[in-house]
C-alpha atoms as a PDB file:
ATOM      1  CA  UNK A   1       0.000   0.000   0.000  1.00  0.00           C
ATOM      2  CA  UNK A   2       1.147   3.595  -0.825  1.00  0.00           C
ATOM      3  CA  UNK A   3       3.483   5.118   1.550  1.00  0.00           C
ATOM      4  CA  UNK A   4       1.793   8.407   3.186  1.00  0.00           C
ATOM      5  CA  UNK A   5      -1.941   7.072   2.322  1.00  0.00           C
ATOM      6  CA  UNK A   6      -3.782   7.163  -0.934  1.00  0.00           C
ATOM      7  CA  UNK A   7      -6.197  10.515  -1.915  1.00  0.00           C
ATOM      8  CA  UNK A   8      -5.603  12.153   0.721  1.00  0.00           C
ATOM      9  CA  UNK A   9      -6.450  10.098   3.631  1.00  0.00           C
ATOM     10  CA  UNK A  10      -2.932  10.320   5.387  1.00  0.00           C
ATOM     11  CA  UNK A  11      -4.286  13.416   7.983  1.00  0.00           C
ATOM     12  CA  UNK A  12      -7.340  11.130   8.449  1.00  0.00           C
ATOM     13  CA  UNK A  13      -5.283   8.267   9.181  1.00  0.00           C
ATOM     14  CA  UNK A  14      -3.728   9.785  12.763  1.00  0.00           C
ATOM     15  CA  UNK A  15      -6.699  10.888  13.854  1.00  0.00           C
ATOM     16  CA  UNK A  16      -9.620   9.334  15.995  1.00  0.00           C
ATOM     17  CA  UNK A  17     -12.451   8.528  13.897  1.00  0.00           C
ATOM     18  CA  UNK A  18     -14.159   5.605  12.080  1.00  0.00           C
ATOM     19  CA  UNK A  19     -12.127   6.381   8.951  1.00  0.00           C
ATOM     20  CA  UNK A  20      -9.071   6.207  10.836  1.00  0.00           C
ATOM     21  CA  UNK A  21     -10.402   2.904  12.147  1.00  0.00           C
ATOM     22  CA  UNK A  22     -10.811   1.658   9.094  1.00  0.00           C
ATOM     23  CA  UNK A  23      -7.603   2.628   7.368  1.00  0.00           C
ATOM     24  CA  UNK A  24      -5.690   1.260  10.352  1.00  0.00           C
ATOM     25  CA  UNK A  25      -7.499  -2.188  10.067  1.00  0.00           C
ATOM     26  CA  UNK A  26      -6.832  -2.533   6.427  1.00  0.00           C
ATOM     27  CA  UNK A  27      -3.052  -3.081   7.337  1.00  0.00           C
ATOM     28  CA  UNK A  28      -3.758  -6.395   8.587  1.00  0.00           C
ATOM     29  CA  UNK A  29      -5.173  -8.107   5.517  1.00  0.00           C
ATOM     30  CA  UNK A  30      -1.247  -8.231   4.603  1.00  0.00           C
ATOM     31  CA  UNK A  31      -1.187 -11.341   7.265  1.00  0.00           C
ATOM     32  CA  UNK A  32      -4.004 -13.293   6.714  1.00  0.00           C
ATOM     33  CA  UNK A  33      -3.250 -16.557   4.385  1.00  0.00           C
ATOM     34  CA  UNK A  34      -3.708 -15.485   0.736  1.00  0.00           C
ATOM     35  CA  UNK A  35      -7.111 -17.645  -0.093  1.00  0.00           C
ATOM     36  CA  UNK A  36      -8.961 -15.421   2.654  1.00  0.00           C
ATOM     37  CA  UNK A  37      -7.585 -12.244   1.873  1.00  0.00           C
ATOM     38  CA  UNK A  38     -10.565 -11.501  -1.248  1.00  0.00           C
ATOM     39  CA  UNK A  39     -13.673 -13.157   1.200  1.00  0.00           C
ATOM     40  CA  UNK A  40     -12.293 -10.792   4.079  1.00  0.00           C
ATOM     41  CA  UNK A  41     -12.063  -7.931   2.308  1.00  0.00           C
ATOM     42  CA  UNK A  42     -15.809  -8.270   0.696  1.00  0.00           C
ATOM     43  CA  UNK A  43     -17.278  -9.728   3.714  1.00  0.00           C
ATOM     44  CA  UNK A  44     -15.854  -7.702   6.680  1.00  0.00           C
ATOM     45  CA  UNK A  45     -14.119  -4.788   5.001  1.00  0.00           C
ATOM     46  CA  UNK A  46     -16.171  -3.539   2.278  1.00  0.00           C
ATOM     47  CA  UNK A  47     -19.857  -4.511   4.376  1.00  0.00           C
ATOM     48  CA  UNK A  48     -18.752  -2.570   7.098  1.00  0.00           C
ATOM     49  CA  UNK A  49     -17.477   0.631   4.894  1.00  0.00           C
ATOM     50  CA  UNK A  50     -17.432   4.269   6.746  1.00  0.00           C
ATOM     51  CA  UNK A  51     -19.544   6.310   4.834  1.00  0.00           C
ATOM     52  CA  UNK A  52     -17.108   8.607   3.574  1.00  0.00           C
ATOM     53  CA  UNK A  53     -16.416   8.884  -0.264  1.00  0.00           C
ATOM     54  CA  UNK A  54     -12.543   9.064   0.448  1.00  0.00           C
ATOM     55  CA  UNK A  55     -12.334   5.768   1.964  1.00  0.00           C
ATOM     56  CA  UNK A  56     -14.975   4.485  -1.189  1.00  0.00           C
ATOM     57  CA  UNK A  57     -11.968   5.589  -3.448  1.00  0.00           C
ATOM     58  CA  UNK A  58      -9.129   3.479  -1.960  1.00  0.00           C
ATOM     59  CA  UNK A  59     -11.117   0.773  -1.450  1.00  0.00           C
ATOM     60  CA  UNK A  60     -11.799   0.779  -5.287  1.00  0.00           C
ATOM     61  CA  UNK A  61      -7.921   1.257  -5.751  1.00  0.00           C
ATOM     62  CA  UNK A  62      -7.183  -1.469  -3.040  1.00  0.00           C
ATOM     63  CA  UNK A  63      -9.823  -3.848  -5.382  1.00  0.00           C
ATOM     64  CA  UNK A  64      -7.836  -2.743  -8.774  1.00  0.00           C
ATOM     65  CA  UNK A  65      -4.694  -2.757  -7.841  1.00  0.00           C
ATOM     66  CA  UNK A  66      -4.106  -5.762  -4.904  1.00  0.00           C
ATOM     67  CA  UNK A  67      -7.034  -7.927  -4.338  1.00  0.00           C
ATOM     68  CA  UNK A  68      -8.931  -8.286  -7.709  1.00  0.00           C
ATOM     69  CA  UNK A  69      -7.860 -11.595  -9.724  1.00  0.00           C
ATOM     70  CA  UNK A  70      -6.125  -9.516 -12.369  1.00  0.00           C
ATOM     71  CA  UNK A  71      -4.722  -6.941 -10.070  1.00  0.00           C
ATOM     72  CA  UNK A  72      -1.260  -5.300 -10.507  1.00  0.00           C
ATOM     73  CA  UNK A  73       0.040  -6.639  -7.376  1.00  0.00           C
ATOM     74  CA  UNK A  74      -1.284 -10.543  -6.678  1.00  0.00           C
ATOM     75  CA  UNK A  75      -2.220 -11.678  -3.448  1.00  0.00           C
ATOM     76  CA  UNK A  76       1.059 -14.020  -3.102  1.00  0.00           C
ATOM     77  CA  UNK A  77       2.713 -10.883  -3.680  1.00  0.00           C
ATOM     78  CA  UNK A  78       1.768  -9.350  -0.739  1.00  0.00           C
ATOM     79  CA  UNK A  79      -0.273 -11.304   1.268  1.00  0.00           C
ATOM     80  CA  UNK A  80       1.719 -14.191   3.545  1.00  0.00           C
ATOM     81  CA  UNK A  81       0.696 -15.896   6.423  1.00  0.00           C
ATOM     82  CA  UNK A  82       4.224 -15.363   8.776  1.00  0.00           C
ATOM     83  CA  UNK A  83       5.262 -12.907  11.458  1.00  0.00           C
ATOM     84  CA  UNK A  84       7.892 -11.409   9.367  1.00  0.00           C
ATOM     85  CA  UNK A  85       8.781  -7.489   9.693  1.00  0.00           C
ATOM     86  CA  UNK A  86       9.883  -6.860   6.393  1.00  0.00           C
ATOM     87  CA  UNK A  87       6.397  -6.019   4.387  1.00  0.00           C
ATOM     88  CA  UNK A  88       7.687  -3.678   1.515  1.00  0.00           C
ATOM     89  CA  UNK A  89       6.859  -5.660  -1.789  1.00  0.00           C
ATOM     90  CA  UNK A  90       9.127  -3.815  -3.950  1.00  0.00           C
ATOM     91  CA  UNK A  91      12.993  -3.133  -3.457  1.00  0.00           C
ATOM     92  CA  UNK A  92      12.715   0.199  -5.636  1.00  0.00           C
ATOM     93  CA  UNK A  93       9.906   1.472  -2.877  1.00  0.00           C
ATOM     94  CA  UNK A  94      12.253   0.547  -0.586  1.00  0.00           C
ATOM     95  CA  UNK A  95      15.160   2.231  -2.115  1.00  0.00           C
ATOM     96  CA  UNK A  96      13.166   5.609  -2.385  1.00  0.00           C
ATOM     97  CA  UNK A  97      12.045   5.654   0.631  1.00  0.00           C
ATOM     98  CA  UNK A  98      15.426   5.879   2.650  1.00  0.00           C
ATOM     99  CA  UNK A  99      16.559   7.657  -0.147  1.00  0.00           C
ATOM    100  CA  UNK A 100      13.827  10.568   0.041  1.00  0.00           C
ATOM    101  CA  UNK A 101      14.573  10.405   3.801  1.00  0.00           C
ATOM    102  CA  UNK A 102      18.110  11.963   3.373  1.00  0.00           C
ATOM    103  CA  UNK A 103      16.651  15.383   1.735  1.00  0.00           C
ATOM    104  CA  UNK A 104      14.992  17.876   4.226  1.00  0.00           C
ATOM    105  CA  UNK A 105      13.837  19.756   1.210  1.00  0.00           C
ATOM    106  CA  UNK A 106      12.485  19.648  -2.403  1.00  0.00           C
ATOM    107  CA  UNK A 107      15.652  21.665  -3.660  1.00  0.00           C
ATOM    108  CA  UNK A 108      18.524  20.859  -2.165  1.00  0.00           C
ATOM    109  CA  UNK A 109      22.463  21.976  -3.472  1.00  0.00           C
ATOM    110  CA  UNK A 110      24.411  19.748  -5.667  1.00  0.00           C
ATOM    111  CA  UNK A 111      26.653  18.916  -2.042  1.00  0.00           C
ATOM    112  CA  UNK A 112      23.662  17.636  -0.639  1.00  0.00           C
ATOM    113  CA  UNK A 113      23.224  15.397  -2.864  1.00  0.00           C
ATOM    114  CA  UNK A 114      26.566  13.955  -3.918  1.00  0.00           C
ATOM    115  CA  UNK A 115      26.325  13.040   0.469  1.00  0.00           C
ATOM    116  CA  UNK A 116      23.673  11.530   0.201  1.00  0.00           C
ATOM    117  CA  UNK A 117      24.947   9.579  -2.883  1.00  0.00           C
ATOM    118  CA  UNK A 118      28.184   8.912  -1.146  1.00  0.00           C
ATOM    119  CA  UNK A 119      25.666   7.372   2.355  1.00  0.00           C
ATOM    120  CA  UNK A 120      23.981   5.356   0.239  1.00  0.00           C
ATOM    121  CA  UNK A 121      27.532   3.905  -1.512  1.00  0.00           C
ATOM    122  CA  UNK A 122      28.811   3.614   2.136  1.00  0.00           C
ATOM    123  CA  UNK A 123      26.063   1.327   3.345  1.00  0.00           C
ATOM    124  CA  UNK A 124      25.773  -0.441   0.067  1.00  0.00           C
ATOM    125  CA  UNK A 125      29.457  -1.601   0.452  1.00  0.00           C
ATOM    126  CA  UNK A 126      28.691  -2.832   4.150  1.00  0.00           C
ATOM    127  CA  UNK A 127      26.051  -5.050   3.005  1.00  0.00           C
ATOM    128  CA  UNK A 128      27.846  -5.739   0.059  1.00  0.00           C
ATOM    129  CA  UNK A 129      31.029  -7.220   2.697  1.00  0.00           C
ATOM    130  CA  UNK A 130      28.437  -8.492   5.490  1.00  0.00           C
ATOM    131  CA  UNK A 131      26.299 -10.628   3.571  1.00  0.00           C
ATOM    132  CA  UNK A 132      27.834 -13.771   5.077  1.00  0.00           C
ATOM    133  CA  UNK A 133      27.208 -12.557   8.589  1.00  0.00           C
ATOM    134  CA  UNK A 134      23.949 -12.642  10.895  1.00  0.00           C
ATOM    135  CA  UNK A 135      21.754 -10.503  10.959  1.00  0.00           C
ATOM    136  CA  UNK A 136      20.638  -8.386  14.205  1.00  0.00           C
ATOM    137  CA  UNK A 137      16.987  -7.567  14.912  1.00  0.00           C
ATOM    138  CA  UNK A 138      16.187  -4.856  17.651  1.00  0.00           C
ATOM    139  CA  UNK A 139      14.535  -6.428  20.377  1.00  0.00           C
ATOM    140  CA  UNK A 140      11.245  -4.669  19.262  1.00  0.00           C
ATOM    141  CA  UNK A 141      11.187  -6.253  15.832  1.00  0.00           C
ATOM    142  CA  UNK A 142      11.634  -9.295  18.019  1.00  0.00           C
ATOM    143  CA  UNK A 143       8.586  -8.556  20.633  1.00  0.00           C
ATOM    144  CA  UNK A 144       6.225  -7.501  16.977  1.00  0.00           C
ATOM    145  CA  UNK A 145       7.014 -10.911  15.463  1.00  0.00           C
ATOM    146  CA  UNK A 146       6.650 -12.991  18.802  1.00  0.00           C
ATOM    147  CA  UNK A 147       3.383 -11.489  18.761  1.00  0.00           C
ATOM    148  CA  UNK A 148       1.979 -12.098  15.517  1.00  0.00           C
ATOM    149  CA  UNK A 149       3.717 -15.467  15.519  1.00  0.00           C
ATOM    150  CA  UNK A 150       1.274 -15.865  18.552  1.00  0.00           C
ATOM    151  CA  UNK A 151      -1.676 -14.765  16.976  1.00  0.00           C
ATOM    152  CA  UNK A 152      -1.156 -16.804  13.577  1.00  0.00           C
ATOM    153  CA  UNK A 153      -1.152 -20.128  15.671  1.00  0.00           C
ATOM    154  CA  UNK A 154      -3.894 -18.977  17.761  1.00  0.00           C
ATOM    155  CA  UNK A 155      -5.861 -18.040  14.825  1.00  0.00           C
ATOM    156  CA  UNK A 156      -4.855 -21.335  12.761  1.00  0.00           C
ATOM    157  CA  UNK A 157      -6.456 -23.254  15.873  1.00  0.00           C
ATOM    158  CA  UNK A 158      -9.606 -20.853  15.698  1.00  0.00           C
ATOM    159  CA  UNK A 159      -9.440 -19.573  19.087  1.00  0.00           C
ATOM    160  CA  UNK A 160     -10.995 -15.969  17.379  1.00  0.00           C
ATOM    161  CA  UNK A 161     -12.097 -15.214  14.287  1.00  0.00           C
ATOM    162  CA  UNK A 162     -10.824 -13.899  11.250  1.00  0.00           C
ATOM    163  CA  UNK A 163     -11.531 -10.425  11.856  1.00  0.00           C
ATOM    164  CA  UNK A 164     -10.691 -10.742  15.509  1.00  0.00           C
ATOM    165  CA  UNK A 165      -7.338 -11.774  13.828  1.00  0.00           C
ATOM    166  CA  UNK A 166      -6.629  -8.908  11.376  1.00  0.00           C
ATOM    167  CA  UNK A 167      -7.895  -6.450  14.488  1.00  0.00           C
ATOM    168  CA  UNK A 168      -5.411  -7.759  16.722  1.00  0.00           C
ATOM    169  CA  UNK A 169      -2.440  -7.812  14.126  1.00  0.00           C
ATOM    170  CA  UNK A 170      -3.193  -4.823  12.198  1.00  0.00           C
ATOM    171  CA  UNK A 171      -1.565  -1.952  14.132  1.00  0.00           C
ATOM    172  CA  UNK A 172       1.985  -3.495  14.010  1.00  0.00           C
ATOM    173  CA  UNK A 173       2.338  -2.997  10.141  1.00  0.00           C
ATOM    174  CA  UNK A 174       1.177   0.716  10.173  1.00  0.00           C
ATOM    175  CA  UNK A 175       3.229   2.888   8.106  1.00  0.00           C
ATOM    176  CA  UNK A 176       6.264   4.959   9.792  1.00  0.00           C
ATOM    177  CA  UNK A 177       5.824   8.619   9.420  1.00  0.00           C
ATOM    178  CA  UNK A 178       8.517   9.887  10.722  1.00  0.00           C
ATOM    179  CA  UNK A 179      10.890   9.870   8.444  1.00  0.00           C
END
């Protein structure tokens, strides 16, 4: 889903209301096993719409563009079943992101930019030279996974249902604004 929200529903997002709600919940479709992502999106997503013609308009883009059968981005894509942290389906999104994050304006001098350049070289190179090496997690990433892991197998055993499920795992995928 698009960093920063879709037409305009990014202020709406931080704020308490049912649209906020709603956008909030929609982040944890991205868990639930791909052949119940399309039923729980019609049957407890789309029947319990906010009536607000914003939120009408990215669920219509949300149908096009990642649950639909001939959607640009196919449920196995995105949609997976695990308690992993890393949820950004696209290594170029991923690239702009952090890269966008290094500017603190829209027109920044050439020196800027040729540091930011040189960052980005820098940490390419040490992940170029630690690929053989382990990994380290901060103990949060740890505490969200242990958690969802938790829910998944209390979820595959049926112990709530499936939208108690996306409820209880949808706030730990919410998009970080604070970059």
């Amino acid at each position: 889903m698009a960093e920063n929200a879709i037409f305009g529903t990014q202020q709406a997002v931080w704020k308490d209301s049912e649209v906020s709600q709603f956008l909030k919940k929609i982040f944890g479709m991205s868990i639930l096993p791909t052949a119940e992502v399309c039923d729980s999106f019609a049957l407890e997503f789309l029947y319990n719409l906010p009536n607000d013609k914003r939120v009408e308009q990215f669920c219509d883009y949300l149908l096009e563009n990642y649950v639909d059968a001939d959607c640009t981005f196919p449920l196995p894509v995105w949609s997976e079943c695990t308690e992993t942290s890393f949820r950004i389906i696209n290594a170029c999104e991923l690239f702009h992101t952090h890269f966008n994050a290094l500017f603190s304006s829209a027109h920044h001098n050439i020196f800027v930019l040729v540091s930011a350049l040189q960052k980005i070289q820098n940490e390419a190179y040490i992940k170029m030279r630690s690929v053989t090496t382990r990994r380290f997690k901060k103990s949060a990433t740890f505490k969200n996974e242990d958690l969802i892991s938790s829910k998944i197998g209390q979820y595959k055993v049926n112990l709530f249902s499936r939208i108690e499920f996306v409820l209880s795992v949808s706030y730990k995928f919410l998009p970080n604004t604070h970059l």
